[in-house]
Protein backbone atom coordinates (compact mmCIF):
# COMPACT_ATOMS: atom_id res chain seq x y z
CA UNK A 1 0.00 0.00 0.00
CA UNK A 2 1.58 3.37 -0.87
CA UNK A 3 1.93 5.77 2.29
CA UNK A 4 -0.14 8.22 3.09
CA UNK A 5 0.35 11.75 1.90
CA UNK A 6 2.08 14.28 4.81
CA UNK A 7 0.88 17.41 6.01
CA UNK A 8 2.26 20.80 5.24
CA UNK A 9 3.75 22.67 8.15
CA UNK A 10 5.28 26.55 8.00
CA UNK A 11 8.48 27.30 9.31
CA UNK A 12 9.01 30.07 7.90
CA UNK A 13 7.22 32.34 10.64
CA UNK A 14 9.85 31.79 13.25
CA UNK A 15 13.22 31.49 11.49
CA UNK A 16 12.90 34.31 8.49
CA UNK A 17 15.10 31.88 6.41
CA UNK A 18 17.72 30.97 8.91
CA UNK A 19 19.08 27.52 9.72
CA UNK A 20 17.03 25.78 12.69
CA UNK A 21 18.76 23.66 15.20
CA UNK A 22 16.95 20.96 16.74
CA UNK A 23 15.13 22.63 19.33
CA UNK A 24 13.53 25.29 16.98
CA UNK A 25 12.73 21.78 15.03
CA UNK A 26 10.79 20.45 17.67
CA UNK A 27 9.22 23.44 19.28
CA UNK A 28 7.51 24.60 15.92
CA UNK A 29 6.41 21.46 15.16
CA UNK A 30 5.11 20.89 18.13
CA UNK A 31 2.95 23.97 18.55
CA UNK A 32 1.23 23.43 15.22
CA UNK A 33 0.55 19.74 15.67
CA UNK A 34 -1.06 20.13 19.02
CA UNK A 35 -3.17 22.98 18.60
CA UNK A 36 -4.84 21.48 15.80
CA UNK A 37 -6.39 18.57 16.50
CA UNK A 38 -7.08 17.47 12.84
CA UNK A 39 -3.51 16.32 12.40
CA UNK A 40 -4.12 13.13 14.76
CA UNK A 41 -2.74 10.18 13.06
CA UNK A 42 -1.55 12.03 10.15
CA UNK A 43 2.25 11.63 8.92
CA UNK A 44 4.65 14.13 9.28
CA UNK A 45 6.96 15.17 6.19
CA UNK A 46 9.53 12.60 5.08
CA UNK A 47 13.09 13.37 6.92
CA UNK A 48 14.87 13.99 3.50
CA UNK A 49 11.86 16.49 2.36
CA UNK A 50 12.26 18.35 5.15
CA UNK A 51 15.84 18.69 4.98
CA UNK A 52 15.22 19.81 1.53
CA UNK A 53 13.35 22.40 1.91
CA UNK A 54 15.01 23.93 5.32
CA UNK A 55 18.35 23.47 3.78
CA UNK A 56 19.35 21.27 7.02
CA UNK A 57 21.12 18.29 7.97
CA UNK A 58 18.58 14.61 7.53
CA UNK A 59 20.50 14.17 11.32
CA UNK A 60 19.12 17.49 12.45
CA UNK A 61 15.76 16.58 10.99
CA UNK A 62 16.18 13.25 11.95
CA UNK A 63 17.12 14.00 16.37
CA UNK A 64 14.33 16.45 16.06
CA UNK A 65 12.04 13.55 15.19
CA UNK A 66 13.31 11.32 17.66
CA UNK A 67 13.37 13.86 20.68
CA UNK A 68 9.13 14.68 19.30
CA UNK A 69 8.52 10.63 19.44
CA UNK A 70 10.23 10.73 22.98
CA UNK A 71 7.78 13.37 23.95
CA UNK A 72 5.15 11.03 23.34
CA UNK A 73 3.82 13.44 20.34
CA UNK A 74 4.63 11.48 17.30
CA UNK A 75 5.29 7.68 16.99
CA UNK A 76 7.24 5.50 14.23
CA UNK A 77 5.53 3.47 11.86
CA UNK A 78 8.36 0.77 10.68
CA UNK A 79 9.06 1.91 6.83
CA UNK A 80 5.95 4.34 6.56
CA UNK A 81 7.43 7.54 9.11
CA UNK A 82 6.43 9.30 11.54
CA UNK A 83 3.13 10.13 12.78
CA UNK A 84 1.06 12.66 14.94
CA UNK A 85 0.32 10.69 18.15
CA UNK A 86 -3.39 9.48 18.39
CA UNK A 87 -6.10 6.96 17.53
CA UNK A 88 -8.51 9.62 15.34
CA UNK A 89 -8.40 9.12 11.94
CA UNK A 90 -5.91 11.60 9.73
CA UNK A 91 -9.09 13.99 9.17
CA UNK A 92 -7.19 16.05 6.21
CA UNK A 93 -7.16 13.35 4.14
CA UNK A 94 -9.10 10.61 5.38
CA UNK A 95 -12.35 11.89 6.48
CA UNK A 96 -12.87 15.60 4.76
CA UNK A 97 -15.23 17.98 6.53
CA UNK A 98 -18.07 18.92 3.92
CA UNK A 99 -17.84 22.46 3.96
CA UNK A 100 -20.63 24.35 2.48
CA UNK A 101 -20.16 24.89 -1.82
CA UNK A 102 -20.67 28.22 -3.85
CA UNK A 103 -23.76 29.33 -4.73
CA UNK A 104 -23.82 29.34 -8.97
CA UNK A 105 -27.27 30.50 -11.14
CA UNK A 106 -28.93 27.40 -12.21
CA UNK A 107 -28.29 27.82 -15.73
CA UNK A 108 -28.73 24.53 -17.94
CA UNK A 109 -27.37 23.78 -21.54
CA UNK A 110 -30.67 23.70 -23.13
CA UNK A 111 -31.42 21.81 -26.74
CA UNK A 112 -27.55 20.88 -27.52
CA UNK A 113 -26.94 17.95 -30.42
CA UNK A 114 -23.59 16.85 -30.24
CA UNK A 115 -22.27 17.06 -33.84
CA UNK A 116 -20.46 13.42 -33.56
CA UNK A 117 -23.27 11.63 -32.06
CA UNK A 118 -22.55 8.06 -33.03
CA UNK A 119 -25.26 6.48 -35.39
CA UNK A 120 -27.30 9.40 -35.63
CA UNK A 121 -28.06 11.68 -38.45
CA UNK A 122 -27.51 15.26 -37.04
CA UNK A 123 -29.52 17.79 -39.14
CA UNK A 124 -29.32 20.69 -37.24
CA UNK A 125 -25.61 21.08 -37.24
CA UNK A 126 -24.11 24.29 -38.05
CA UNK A 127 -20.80 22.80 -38.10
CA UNK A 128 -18.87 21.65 -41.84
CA UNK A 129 -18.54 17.89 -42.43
CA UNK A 130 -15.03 16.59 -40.82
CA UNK A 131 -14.28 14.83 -43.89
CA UNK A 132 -14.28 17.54 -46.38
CA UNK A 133 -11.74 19.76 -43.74
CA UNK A 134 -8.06 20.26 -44.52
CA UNK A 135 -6.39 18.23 -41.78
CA UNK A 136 -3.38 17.03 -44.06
CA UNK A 137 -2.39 20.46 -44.92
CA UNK A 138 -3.06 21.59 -41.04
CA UNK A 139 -0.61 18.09 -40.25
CA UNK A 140 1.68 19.24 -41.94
CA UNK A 141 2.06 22.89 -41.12
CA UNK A 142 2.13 21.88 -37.26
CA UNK A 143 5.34 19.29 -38.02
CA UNK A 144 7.14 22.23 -39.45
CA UNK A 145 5.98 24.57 -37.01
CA UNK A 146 7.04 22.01 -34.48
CA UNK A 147 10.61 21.19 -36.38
CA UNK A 148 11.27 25.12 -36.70
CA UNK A 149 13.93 26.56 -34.50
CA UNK A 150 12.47 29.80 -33.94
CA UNK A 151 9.18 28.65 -32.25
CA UNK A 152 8.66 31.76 -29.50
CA UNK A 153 9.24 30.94 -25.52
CA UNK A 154 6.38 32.83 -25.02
CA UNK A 155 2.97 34.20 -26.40
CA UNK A 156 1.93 37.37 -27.30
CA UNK A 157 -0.99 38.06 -25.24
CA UNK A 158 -2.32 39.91 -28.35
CA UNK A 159 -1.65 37.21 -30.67
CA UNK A 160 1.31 35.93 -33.29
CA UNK A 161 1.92 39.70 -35.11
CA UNK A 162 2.61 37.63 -38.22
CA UNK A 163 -0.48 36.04 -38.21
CA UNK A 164 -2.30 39.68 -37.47
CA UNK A 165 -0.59 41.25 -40.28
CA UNK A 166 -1.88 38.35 -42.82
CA UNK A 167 -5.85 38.88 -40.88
CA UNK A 168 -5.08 42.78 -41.71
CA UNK A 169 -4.12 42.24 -45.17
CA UNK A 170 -6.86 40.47 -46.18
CA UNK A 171 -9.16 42.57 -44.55
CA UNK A 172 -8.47 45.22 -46.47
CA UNK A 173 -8.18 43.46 -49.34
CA UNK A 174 -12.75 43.19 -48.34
CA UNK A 175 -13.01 47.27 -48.06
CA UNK A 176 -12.40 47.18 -43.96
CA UNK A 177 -9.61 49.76 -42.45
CA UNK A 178 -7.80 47.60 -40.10
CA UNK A 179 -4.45 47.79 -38.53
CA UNK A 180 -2.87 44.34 -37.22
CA UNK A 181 -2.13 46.19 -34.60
CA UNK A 182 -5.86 46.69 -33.45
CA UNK A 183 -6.56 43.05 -33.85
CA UNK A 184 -6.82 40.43 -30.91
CA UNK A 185 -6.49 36.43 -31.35
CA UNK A 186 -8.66 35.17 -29.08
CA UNK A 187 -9.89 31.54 -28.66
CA UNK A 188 -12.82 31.11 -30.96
CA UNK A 189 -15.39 33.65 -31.70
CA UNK A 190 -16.67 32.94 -28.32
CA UNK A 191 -13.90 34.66 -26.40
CA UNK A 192 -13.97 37.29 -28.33
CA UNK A 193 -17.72 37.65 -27.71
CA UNK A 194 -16.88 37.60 -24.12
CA UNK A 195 -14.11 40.16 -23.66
CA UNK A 196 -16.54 42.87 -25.22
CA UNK A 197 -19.34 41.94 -22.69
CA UNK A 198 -16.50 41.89 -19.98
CA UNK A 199 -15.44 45.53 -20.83
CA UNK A 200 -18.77 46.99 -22.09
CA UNK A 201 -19.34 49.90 -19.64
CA UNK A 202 -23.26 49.76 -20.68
CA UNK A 203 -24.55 46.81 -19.35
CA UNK A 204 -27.34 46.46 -22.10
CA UNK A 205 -27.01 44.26 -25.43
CA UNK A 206 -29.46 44.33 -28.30
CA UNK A 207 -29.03 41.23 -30.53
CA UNK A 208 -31.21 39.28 -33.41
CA UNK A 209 -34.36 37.26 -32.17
CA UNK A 210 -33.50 34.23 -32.40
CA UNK A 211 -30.27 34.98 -31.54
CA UNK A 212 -26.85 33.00 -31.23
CA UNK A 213 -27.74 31.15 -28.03
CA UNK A 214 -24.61 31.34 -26.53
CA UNK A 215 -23.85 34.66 -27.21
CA UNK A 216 -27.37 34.76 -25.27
CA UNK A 217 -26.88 32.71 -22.63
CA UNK A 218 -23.21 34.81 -22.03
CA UNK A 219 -25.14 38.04 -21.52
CA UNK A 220 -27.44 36.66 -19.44
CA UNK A 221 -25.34 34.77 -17.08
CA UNK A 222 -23.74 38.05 -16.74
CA UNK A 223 -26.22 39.84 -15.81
CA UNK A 224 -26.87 42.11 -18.79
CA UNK A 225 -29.57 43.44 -19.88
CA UNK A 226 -30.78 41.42 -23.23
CA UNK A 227 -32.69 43.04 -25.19
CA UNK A 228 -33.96 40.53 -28.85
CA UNK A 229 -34.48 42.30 -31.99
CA UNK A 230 -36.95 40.35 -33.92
CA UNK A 231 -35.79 38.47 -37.39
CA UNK A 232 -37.53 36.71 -39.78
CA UNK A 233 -35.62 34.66 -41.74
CA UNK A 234 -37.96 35.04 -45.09
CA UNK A 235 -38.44 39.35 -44.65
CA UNK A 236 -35.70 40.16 -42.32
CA UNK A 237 -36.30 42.58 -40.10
CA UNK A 238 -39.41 44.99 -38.87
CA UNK A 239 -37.45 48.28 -39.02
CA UNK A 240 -40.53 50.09 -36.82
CA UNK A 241 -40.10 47.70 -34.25
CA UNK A 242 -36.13 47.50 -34.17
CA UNK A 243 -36.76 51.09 -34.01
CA UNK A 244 -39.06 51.44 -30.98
CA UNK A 245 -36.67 48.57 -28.88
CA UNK A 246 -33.16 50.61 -29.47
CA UNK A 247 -35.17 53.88 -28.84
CA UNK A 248 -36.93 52.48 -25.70
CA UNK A 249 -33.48 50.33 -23.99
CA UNK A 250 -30.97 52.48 -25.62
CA UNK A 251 -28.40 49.54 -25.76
CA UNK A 252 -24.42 50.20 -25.01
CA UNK A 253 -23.97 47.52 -27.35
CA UNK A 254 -25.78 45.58 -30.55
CA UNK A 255 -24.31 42.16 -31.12
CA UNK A 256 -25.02 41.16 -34.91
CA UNK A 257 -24.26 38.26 -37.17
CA UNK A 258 -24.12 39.73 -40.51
CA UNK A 259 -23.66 36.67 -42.94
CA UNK A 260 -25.63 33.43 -42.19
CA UNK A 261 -26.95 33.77 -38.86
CA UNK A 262 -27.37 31.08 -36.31
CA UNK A 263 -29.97 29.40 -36.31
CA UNK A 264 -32.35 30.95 -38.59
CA UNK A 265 -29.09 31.20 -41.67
CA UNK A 266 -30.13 34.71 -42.48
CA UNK A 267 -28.00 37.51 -43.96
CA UNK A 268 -29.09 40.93 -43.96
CA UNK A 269 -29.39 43.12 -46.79
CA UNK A 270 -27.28 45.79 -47.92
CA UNK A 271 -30.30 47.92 -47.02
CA UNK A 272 -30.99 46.61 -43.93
CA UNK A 273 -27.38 47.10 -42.77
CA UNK A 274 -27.00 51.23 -43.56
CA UNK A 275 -30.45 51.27 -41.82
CA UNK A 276 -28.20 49.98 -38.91
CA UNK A 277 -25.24 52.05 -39.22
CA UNK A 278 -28.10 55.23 -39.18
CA UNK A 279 -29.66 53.79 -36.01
CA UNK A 280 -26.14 53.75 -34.43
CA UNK A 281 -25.63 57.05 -34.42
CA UNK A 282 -28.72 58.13 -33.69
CA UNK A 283 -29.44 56.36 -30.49
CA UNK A 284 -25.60 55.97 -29.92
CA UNK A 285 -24.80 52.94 -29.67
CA UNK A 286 -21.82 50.04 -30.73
CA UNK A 287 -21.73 47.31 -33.15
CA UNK A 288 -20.27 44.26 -32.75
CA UNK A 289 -20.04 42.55 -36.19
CA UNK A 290 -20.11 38.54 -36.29
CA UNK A 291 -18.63 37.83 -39.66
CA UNK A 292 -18.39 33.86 -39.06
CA UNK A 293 -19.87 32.84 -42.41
CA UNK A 294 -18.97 35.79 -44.51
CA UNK A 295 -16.60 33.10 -46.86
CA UNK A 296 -18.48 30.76 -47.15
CA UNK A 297 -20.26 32.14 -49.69
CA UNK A 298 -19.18 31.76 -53.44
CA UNK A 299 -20.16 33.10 -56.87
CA UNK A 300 -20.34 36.86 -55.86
CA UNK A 301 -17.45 39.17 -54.31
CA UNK A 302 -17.53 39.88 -50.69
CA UNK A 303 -20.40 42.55 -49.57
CA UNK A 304 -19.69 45.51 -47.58
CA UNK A 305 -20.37 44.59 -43.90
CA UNK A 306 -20.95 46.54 -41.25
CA UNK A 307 -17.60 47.31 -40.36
CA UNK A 308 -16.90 48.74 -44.18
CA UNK A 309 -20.21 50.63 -43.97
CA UNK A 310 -19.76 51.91 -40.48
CA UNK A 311 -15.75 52.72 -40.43
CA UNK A 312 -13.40 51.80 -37.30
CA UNK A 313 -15.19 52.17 -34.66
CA UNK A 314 -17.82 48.65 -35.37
CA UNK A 315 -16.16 45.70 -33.61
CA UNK A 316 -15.41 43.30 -35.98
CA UNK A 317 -14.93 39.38 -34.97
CA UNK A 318 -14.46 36.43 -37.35
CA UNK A 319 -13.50 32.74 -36.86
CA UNK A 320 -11.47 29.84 -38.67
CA UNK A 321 -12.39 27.55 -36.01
CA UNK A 322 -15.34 25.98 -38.84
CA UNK A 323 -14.12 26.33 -41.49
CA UNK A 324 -10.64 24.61 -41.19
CA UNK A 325 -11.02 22.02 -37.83
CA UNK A 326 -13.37 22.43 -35.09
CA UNK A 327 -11.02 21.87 -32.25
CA UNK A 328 -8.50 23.83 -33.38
CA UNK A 329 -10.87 26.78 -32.01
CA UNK A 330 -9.03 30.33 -33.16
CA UNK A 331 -10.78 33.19 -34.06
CA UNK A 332 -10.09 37.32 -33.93
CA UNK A 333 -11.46 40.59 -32.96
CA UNK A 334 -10.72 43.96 -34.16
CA UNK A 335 -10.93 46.87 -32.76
CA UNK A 336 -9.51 50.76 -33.52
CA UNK A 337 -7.01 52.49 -31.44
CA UNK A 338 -9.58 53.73 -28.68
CA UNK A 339 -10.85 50.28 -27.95
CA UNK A 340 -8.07 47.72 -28.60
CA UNK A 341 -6.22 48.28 -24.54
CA UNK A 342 -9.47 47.64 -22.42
CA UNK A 343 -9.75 44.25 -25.13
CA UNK A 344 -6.25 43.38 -24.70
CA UNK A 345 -6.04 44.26 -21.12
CA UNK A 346 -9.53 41.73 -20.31
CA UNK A 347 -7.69 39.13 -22.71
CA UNK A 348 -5.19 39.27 -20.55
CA UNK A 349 -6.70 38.50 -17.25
CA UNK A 350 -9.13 36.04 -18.63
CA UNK A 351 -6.75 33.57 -20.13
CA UNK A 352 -3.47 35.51 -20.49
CA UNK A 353 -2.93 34.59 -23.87
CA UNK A 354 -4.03 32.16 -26.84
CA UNK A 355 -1.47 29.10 -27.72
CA UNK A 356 1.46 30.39 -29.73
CA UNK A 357 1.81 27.20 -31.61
CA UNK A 358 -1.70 27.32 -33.02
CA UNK A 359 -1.41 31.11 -33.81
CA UNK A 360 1.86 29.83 -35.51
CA UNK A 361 0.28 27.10 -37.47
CA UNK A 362 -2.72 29.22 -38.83
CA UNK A 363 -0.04 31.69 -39.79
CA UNK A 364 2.07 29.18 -41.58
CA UNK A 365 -1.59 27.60 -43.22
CA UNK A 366 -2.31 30.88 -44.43
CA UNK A 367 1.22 32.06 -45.73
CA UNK A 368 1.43 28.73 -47.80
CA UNK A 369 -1.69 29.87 -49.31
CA UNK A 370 -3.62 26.83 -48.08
CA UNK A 371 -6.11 28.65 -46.88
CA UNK A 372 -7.04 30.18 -49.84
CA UNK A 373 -7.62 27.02 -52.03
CA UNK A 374 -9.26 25.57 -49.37
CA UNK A 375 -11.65 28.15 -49.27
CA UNK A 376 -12.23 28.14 -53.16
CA UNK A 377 -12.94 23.83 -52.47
CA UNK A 378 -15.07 24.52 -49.51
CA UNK A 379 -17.27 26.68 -51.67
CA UNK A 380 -17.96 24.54 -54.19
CA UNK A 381 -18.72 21.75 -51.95
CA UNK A 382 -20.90 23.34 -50.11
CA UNK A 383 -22.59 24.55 -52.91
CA UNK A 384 -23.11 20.99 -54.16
CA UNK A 385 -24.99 20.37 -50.89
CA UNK A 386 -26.83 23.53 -50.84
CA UNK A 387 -27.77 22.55 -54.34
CA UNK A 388 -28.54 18.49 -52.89
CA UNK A 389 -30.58 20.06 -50.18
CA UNK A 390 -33.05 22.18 -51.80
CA UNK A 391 -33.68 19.37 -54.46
CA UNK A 392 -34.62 17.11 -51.76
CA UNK A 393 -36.56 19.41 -50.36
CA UNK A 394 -38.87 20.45 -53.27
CA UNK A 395 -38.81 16.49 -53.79
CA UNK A 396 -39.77 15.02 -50.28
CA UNK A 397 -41.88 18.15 -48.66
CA UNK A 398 -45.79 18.26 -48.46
CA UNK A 399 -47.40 21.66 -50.18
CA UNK A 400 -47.56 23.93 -47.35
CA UNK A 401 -44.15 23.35 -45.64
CA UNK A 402 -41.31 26.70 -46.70
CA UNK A 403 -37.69 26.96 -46.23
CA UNK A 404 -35.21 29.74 -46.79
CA UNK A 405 -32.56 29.98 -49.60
CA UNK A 406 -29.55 31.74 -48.76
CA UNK A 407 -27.40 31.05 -51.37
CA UNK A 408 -24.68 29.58 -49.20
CA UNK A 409 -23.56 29.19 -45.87
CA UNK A 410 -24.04 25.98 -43.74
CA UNK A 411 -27.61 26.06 -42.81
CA UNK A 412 -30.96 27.13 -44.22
CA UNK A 413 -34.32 27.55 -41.95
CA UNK A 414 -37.52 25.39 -42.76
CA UNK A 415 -40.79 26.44 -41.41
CA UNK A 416 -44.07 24.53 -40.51
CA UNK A 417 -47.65 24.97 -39.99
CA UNK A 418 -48.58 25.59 -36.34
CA UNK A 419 -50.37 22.58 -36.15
CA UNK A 420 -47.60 20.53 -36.61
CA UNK A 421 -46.21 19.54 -33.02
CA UNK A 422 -42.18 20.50 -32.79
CA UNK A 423 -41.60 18.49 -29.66
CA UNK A 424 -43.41 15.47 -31.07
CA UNK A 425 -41.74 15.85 -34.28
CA UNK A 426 -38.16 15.96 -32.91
CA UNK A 427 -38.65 13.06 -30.42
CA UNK A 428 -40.30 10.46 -33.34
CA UNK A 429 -36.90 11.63 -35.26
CA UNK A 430 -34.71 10.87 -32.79
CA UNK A 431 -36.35 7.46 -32.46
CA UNK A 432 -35.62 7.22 -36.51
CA UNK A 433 -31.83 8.07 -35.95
CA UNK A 434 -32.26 11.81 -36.77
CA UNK A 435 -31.37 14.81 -34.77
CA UNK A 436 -32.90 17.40 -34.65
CA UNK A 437 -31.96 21.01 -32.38
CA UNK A 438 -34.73 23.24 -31.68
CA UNK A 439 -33.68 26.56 -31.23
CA UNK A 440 -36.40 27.10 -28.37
CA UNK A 441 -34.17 28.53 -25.61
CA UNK A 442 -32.42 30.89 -28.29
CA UNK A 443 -35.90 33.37 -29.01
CA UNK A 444 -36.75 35.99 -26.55
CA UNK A 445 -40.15 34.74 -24.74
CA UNK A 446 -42.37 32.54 -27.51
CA UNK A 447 -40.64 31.86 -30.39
CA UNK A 448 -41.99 33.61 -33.20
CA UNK A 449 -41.06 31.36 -36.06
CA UNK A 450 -42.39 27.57 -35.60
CA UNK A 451 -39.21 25.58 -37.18
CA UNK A 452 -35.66 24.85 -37.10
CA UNK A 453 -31.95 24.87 -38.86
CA UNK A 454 -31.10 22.29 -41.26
CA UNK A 455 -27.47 22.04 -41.80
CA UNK A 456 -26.31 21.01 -44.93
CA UNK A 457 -23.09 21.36 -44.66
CA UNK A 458 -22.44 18.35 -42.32
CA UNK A 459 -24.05 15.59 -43.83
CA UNK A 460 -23.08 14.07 -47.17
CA UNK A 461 -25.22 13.47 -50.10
CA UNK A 462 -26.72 10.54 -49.37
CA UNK A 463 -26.91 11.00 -45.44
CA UNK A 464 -29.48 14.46 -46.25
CA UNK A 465 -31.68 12.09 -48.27
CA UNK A 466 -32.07 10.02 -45.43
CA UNK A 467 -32.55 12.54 -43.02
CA UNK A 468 -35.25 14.98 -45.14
CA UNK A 469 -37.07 11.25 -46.23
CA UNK A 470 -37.71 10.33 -42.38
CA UNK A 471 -38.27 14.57 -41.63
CA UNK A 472 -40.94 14.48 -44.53
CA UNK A 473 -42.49 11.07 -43.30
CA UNK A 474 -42.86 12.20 -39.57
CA UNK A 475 -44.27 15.70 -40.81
CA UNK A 476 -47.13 13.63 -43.09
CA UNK A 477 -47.69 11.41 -40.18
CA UNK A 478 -48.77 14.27 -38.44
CA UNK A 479 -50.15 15.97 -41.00
C-alpha cells in the first residue's frame, strides 16, 4: 500500500530563512501539531523532504524527530514515518469535513446535439462535415511549425503579429480599415464575444431574435440586460419595431451576425445594414459585427459589412475555427485604437494569452496559401450540398411546408404549420436516428417562427436524403 500523503507545516514564521537547530525543530512542530487537532494520526513530512526544503542536515531533521517521538507526540511506523500521536483518523485526508459549496445561477445547456453523435443523423448542425476539412495540410504545417527553431518561448498576449498582419491584409483586401495592430487572437469567436461583454461599460445588449444562443446565454449569465431584436428569416427585419426597442433600452452595445446567422441562416441586406449604421448614431450605440460565415459564400465578391459601412469604430470578430477544424478553435477581434487596450487588457486576465503554436500554425496555413484554395474547395462543396438540399426538399416536402434559400452558408431555416407539433416531431426523429436542435431557448419569450436549422453542410449526399425522407415522413404522419 503506498503511504499516506504528509501534512504541510510553515516554518518560515519563526526562522525568516535561517538555519534551525533541533530545538527550533521540535518546538515549531510541536505547537502546530497540538493545537490542531485534525492532524491526529496524520504523517509528518519525510526526513529527507524536510531537509530539503530547510536546507538542514537529515540528522538534524532526523534528532528532532526522535526527541518529538520521545515526547510522546509522534510515533514510528516501521518503513511508513512518523506520525502525529493518536487513535482519530488523519481527518485532512481521510475523512474531509463537507464544507458548504458556492452558490452558482442554475443555468442549464438547453437543446444541444452533439455534432459526432454516433449512429445518428444530425440535421441541425451548423458545423462543416469533418471529412471535407483540410487536416493534411493543417498536419503538416504543425510538423514544421514544431521542427522550426524559432518557435517563440512565449505568447503574445495579443496574438502571433505575423499572423495579425496576414488577418489585416486580407481585410483590407474586403473594403475594412484595419491595422494588425488593433486586432486580438482570441480563442474562438466565443472569447472574443466575451471580452466585449466583460469591458462593455453599458450593461445592455441588443441582438437578433433568435439569436446565437450562446452569445445569449453569455449576456445573461452576466447579468446584462438582453434586449432581442426580432428576425424573420424570409423578410428580415421589422425596421418600426427595431426602431421602438433601441429607442426604448438604448443599448451600449448591438451584437449582430451579418452573414448566415445562427440558427435561422439569415443575412441581412445591404439595405438593412446602412439602416443599422443610421440607427447607431442616432441612439448611440456600438456594433459588434459577427462575420463567421462571410466566406463561405461563393459566386459573388464579398459585400460591404458593417464594419466597411460603419468605419473603425464597429467591432469586428471572425473565426477559422469551422471552417478549417473544429477543435483547433481560433478566431479574432478587431478593434480601432480607442478600444483595442481595455480588449487586450480583459484578454489578458481572462486567459493571459491564446497558444502560440496554433497562432503559428494558422499563420504558416495561411502564408502557404492553403487557406485560400481551401476556401475556393469549400465553396464549391458546399454549394453541391446547398444545391442536394433544396432538391430534396422540393422532392420530399408536403405543399404547405417553406424553407429559406440563402445562397450559401451551412444552414438554411424550414418552417411549418402551427399545427404541426415541434416536440413530437423531434422526439419520433430521434427514435428514426435523426437529430434534430430546436432553437427554443435561443428566441426571446415565444418563439416567433415555428421551425428549425437544417445544416447542410455536415451531412453528405446521401446521409441528407435520409434525413429529409424520415423529416418528410414524420411531418405527413402528423399531418
Amino acid at each position: 500500500m503506498e503511504r499516506p500523503p504528509y501534512v504541510r507545516l510553515n516554518f518560515d514564521s519563526e526562522n525568516s530563512g535561517r538555519s534551525l537547530n533541533v530545538d527550533q525543530l521540535v518546538s515549531v512542530i510541536k505547537k502546530q501539531i497540538i493545537s490542531n487537532t485534525h492532524f491526529s494520526g496524520c504523517r509528518l513530512p519525510p526526513v529527507r523532504a524536510l531537509s530539503h526544503q530547510l536546507g538542514v542536515s537529515k540528522n538534524t531533521i532526523q534528532t528532532a524527530y526522535d526527541e518529538l517521538r520521545a515526547q510522546g507526540v509522534v510515533e514510528s511506523k516501521d518503513r511508513s514515518g512518523f506520525f502525529v500521536s493518536g487513535t482519530a483518523e488523519a481527518r485532512p485526508f481521510a475523512a474531509p469535513i463537507n464544507v458548504p459549496g458556492p452558490a452558482f445561477k442554475n443555468i442549464s445547456y438547453i437543446g444541444y446535439v452533439k455534432p459526432t453523435q454516433k449512429n445518428m443523423i444530425s440535421l441541425s448542425s451548423v458545423f462543416v462535415d469533418p471529412r471535407i476539412l483540410p487536416k493534411e495540410k493543417l498536419t503538416a504545417c504543425f510538423k514544421s511549425v514544431l521542427k522550426s527553431p524559432g518557435i517563440p518561448e512565449f505568447n503574445d498576449p495579443q496574438g502571433f503579429l505575423p499572423l495579425r498582419e496576414k488577418i489585416a491584409t486580407r481585410l483590407r483586401d474586403r473594403g475594412m480599415d484595419v491595422d494588425a495592430s488593433h486586432i486580438v487572437i482570441t480563442n474562438g469567436s466565443q472569447q472574443a464575444i466575451d471580452l466585449v461583454t466583460r469591458v462593455l461599460e453599458t450593461k445592455a445588449i441588443a441582438t437578433e431574435d433568435p439569436s446565437y444562443h450562446l452569445g445569449k446565454y453569455l449576456f445573461e449569465m452576466n447579468g446584462i440586460k438582453t434586449i432581442g431584436l426580432p428576425i424573420d428569416p424570409f423578410k428580415g427585419l421589422d425596421e418600426k419595431v427595431w426602431q421602438d426597442r433601441l429607442a426604448e433600452n438604448r443599448p451600449g452595445l448591438v451584437y449582430l451576425t451579418t452573414n448566415f446567422q445562427n440558427p435561422n441562416g439569415y443575412s441581412y441586406s445591404s439595405a438593412e445594414l446602412s439602416k443599422i449604421v443610421q440607427w447607431s448614431k442616432e441612439f448611440n450605440f456600438g456594433i459588434l459585427e459577427d462575420d463567421w460565415g462571410g466566406e463561405m459564400l461563393s459566386y459573388s465578391e464579398f459585400k460591404p459589412g458593417l464594419r466597411a459601412m460603419g468605419g473603425k469604430n464597429v467591432l469586428y470578430l471572425n473565426s477559422f475555427t469551422k471552417k478549417l477544424l473544429p477543435s483547433l478553435r481560433i478566431g479574432y477581434l478587431v478593434a480601432n485604437e480607442k478600444t483595442i487596450e481595455p480588449l487586450l487588457m480583459a484578454k489578458r486576465t481572462s486567459t493571459s494569452s491564446t497558444p502560440g503554436i496554433i497562432e503559428s500554425v494558422l499563420f504558416e496555413f495561411l502564408d502557404r496559401g492553403y487557406y485560400d484554395t481551401h476556401l475556393k474547395f469549400l465553396q464549391q462543396e458546399l454549394d453541391i450540398r446547398y444545391d442536394n438540399c433544396l432538391k430534396l426538399l422540393r422532392q420530399y416536402m408536403p405543399e404547405d411546408i417553406k424553407w429559406t434559400s440563402p445562397g450559401g452558408g451551412p444552414v438554411l431555416w424550414i418552417e411549418f404549420p402551427r399545427r404541426i407539433d415541434l416536440e413530437m416531431l423531434v422526439a419520433r426523429l430521434s427514435e428514426r436516428g435523426v437529430s434534430v436542435q430546436l432553437p427554443t431557448t435561443a428566441f426571446f419569450g415565444k418563439p416567433h417562427s415555428h421551425g428549425f436549422k437544417i445544416g447542410y453542410a455536415f451531412l453528405s449526399p446521401s446521409e441528407m436524403e435520409e434525413g429529409i425522407d424520415k423529416l418528410s415522413q414524420e411531418i405527413r404522419r402528423q399531418i
